[in-house]
C-alpha atoms as a PDB file:
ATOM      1  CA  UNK A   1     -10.839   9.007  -6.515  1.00  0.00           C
ATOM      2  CA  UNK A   2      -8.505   8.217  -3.871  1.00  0.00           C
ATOM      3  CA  UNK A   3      -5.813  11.050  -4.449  1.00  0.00           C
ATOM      4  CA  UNK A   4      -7.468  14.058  -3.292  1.00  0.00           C
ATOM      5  CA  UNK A   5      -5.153  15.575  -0.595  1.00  0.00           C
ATOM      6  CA  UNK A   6      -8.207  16.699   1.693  1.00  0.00           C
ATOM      7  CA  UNK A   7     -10.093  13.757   1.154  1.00  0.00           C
ATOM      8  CA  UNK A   8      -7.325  11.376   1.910  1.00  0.00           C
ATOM      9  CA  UNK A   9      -6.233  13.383   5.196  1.00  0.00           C
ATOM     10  CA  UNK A  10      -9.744  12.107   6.017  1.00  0.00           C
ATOM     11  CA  UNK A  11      -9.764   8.872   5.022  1.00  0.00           C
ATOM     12  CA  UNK A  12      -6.432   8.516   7.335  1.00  0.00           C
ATOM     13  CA  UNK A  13      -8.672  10.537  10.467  1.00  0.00           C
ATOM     14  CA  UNK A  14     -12.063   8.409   9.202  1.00  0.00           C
ATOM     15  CA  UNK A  15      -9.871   5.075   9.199  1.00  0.00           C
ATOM     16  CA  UNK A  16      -8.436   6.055  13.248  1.00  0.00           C
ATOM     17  CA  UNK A  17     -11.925   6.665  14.144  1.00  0.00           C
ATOM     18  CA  UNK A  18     -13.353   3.809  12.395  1.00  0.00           C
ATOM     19  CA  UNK A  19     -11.009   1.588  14.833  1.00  0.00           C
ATOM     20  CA  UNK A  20     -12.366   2.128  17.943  1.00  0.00           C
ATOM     21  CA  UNK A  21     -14.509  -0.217  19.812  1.00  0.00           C
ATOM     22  CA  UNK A  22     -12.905  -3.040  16.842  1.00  0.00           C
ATOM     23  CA  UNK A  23     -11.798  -6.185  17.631  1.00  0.00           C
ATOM     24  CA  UNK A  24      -8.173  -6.160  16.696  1.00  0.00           C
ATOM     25  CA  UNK A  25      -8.549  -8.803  14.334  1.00  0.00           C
ATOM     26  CA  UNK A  26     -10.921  -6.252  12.389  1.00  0.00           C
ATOM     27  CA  UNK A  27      -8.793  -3.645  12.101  1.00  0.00           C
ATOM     28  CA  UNK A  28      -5.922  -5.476  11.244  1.00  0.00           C
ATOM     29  CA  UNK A  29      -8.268  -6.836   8.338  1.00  0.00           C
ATOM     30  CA  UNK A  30      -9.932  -3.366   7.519  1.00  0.00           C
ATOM     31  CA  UNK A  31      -6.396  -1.982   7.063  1.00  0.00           C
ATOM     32  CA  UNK A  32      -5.306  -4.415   4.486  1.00  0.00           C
ATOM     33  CA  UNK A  33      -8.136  -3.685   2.626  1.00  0.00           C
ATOM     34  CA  UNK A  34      -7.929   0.195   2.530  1.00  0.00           C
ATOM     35  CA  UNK A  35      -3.702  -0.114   1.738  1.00  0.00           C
ATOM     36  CA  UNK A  36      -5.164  -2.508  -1.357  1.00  0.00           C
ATOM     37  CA  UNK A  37      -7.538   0.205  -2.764  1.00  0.00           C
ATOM     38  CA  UNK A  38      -4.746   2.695  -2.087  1.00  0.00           C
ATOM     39  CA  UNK A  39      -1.709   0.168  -4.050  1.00  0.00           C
ATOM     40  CA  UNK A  40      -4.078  -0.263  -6.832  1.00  0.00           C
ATOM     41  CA  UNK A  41      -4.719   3.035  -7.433  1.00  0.00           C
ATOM     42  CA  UNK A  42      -0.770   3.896  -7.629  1.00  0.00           C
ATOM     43  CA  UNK A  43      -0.549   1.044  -9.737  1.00  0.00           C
ATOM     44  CA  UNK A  44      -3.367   2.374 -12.021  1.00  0.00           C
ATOM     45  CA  UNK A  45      -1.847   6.111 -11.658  1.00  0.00           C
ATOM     46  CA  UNK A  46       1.330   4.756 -13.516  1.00  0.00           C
ATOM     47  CA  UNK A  47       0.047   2.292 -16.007  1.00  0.00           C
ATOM     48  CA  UNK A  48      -0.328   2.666 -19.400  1.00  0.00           C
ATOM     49  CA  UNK A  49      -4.146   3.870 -19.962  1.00  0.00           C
ATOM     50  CA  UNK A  50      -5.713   0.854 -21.623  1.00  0.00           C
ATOM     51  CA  UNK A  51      -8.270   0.087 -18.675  1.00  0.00           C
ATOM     52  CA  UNK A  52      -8.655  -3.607 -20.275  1.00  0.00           C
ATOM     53  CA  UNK A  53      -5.057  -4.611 -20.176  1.00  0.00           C
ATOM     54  CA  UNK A  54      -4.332  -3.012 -16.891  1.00  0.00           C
ATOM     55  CA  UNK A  55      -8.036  -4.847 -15.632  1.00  0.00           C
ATOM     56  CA  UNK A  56      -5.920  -8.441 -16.946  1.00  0.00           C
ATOM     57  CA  UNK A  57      -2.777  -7.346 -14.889  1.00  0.00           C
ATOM     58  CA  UNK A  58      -4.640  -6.069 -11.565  1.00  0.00           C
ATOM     59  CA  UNK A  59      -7.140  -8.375 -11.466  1.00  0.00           C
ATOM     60  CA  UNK A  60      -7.974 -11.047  -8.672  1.00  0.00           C
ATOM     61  CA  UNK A  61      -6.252 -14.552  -9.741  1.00  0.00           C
ATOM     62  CA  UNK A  62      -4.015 -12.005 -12.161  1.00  0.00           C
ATOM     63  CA  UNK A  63       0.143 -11.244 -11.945  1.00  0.00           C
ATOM     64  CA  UNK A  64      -0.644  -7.978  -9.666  1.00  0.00           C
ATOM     65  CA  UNK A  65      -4.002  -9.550  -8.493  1.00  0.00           C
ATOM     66  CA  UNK A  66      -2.518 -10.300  -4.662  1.00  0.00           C
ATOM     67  CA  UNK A  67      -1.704  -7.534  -2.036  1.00  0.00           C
ATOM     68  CA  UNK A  68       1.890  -9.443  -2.106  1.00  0.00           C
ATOM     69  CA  UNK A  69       2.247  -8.779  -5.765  1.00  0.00           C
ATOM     70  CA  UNK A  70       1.383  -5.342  -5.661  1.00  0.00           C
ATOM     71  CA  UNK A  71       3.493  -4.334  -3.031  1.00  0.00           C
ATOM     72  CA  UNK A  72       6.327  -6.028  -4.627  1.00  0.00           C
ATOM     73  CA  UNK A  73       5.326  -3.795  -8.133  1.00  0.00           C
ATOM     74  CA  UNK A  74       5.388  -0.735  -6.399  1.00  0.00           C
ATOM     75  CA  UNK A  75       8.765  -0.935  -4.954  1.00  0.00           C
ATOM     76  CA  UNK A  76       9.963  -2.641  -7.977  1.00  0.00           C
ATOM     77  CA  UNK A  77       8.478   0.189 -10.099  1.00  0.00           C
ATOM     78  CA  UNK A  78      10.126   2.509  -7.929  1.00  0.00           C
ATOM     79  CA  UNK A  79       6.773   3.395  -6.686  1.00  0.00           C
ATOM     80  CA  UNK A  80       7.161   3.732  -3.054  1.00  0.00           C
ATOM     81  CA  UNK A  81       9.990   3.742  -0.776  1.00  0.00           C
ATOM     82  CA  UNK A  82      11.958   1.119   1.249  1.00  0.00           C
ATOM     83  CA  UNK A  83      10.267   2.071   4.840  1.00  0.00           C
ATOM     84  CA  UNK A  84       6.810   2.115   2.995  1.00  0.00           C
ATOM     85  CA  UNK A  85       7.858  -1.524   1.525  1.00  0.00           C
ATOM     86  CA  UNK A  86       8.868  -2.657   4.542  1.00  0.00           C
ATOM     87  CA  UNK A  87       5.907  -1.517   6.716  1.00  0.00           C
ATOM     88  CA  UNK A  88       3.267  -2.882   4.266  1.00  0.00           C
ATOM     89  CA  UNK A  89       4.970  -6.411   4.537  1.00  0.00           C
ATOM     90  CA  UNK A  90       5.187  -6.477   8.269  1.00  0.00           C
ATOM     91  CA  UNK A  91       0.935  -5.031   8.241  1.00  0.00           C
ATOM     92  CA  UNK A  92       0.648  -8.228   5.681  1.00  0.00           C
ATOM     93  CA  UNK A  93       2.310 -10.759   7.866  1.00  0.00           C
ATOM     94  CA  UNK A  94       0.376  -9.435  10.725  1.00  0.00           C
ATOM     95  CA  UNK A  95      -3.284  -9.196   8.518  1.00  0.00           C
ATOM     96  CA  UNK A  96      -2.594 -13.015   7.207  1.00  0.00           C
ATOM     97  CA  UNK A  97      -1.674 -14.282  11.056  1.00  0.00           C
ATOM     98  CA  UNK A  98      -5.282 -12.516  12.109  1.00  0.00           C
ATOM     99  CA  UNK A  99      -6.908 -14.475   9.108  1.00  0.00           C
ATOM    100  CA  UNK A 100      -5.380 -17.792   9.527  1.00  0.00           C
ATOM    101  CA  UNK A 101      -5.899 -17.839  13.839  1.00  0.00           C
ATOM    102  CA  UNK A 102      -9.341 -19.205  14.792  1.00  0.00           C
ATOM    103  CA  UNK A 103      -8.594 -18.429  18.350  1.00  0.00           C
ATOM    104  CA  UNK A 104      -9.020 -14.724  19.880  1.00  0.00           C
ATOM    105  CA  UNK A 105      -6.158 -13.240  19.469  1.00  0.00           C
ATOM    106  CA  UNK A 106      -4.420  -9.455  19.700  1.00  0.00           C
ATOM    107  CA  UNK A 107      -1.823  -7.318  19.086  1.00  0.00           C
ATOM    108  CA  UNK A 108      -0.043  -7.968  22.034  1.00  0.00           C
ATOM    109  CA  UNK A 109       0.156 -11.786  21.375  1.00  0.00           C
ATOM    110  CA  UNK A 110       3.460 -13.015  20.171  1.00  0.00           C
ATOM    111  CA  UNK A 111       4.590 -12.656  17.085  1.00  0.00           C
ATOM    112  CA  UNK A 112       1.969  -9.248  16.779  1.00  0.00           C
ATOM    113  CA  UNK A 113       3.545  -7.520  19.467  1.00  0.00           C
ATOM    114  CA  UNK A 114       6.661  -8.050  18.310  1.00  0.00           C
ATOM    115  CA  UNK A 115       5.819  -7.144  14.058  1.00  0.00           C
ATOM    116  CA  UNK A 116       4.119  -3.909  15.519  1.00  0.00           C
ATOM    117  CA  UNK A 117       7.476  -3.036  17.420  1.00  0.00           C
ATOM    118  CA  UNK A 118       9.531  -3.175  14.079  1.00  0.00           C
ATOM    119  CA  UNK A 119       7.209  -0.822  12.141  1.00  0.00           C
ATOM    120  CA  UNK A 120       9.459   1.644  10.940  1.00  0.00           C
ATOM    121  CA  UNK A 121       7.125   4.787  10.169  1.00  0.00           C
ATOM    122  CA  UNK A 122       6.033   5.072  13.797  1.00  0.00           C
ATOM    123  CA  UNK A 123      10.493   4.781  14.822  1.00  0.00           C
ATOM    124  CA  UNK A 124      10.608   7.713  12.591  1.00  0.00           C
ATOM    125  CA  UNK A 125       7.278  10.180  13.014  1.00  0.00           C
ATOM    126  CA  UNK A 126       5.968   9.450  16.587  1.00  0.00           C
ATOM    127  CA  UNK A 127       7.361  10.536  19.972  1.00  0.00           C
ATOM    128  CA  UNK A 128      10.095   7.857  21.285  1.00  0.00           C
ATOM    129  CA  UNK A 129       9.532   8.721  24.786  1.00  0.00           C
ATOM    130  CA  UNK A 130       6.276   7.646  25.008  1.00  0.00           C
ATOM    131  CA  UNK A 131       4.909   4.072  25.365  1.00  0.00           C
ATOM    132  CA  UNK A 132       2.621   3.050  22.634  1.00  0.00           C
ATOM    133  CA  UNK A 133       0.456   0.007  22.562  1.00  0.00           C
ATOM    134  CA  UNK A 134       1.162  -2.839  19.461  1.00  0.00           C
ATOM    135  CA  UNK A 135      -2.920  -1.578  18.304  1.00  0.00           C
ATOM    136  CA  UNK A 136      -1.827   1.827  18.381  1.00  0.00           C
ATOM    137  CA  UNK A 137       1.541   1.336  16.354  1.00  0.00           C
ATOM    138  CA  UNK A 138      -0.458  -0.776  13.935  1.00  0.00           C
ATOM    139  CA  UNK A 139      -3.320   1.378  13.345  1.00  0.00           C
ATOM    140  CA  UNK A 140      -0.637   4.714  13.273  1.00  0.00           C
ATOM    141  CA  UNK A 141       1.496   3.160  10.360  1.00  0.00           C
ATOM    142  CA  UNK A 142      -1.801   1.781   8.364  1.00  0.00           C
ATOM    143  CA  UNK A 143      -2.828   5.964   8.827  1.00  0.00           C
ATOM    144  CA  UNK A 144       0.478   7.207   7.485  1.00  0.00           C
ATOM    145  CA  UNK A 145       0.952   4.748   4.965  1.00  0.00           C
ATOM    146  CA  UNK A 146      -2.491   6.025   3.770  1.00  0.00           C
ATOM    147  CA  UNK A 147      -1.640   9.681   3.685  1.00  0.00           C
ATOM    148  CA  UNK A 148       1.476   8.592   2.008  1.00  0.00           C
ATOM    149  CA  UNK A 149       0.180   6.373  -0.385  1.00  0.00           C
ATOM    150  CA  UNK A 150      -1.945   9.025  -1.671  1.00  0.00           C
ATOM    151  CA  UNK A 151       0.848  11.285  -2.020  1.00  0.00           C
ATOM    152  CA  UNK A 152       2.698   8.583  -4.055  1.00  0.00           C
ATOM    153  CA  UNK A 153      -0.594   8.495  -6.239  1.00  0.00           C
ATOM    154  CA  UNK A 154      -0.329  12.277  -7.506  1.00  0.00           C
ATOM    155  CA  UNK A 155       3.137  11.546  -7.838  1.00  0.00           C
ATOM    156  CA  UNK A 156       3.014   8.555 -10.441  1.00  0.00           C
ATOM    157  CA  UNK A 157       0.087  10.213 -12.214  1.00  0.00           C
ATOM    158  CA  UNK A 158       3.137  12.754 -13.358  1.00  0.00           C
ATOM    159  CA  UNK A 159       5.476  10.336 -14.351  1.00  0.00           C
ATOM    160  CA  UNK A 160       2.192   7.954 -15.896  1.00  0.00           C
ATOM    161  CA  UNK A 161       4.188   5.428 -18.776  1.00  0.00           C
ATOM    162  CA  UNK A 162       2.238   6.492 -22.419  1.00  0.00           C
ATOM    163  CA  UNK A 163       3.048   3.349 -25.382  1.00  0.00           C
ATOM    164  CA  UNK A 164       5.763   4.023 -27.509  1.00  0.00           C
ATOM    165  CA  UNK A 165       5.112   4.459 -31.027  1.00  0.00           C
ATOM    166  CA  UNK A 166       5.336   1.716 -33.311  1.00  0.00           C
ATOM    167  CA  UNK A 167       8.840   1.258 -34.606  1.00  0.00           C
ATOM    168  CA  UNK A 168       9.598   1.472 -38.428  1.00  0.00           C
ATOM    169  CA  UNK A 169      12.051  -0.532 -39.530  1.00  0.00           C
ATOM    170  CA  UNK A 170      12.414   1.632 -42.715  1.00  0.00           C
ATOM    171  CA  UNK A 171      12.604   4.576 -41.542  1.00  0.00           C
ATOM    172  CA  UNK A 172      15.102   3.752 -38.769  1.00  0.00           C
ATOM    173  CA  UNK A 173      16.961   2.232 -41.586  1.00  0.00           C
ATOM    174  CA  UNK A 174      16.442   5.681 -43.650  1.00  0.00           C
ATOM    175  CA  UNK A 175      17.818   8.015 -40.548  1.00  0.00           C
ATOM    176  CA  UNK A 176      21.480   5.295 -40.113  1.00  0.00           C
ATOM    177  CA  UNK A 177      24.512   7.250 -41.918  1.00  0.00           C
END
């Protein structure tokens, strides 16, 4: 399970490690895929347990089967926060230019360098006197947004929507003055 505070920490240190000696194009395409796993499981921490319903929601070729859509139902759930939106789109716009270029590109080509420079987690957490490169930025924010994720995860598992009871039209009408 991805919400295990020790084992995330490690999945954010296993996921740095895992970088080096990557082509950038891999590790912009290895992060999408980890943030995915992690979005699902929030959205799966909050849902409703009925594992077949959910399965028809999350799905590939399903409402929430996209990264897109699942970002878009976390924030819109009230799931994660406006930075963490943000950031996710702006790793997303830099994952699908990686998939759709057939030439060798890399963080520091135009418009990478300049999608890594407005990450917002890395403005807020890292030291602003230092230089850091677009791959470092990139592969910082996919860390945090890992760690946080996971956090996010224990929290929706507290606040996990149950279905209401049936309504009875009789007895509602029974209980009116």
């Amino acid at each position: 399970m991805l919400n295990n505070a020790p084992e995330d920490k490690l999945q954010s240190r296993f996921f740095v490690d895992q970088t080096r000696g990557k082509s950038d194009r891999a590790v912009a395409i290895e992060a999408i895929v980890l943030l995915d796993m992690h979005l699902i499981q929030l959205l799966l921490a909050f849902m409703v347990r009925d594992p077949a319903e959910v399965s028809d929601l999350l799905g590939e070729d399903h409402p929430l089967g996209s990264f897109s859509a699942r970002i878009r139902a976390a924030y819109c759930l009230g799931l994660i926060s406006v930075d963490e939106r943000d950031d996710l789109w702006t790793l997303k716009n830099v994952w699908e230019f990686f998939i759709h270029q057939m030439e060798d590109i890399s963080f520091a080509n135009e418009p990478l360098r300049a999608w890594c420079q407005m990450l917002k987690l890395p403005i807020r957490l890292m030291y602003t006197n230092e230089r850091h490169t677009e791959r470092r930025l990139f592969v910082f924010t996919t860390a945090m947004l890992v760690h946080l994720l996971s956090m996010r995860i224990q929290q929706a598992e507290q606040k996990r929507r149950t279905v209401p009871p049936e309504f009875s039209l009789i007895e509602h009408l029974e209980n009116e003055p």
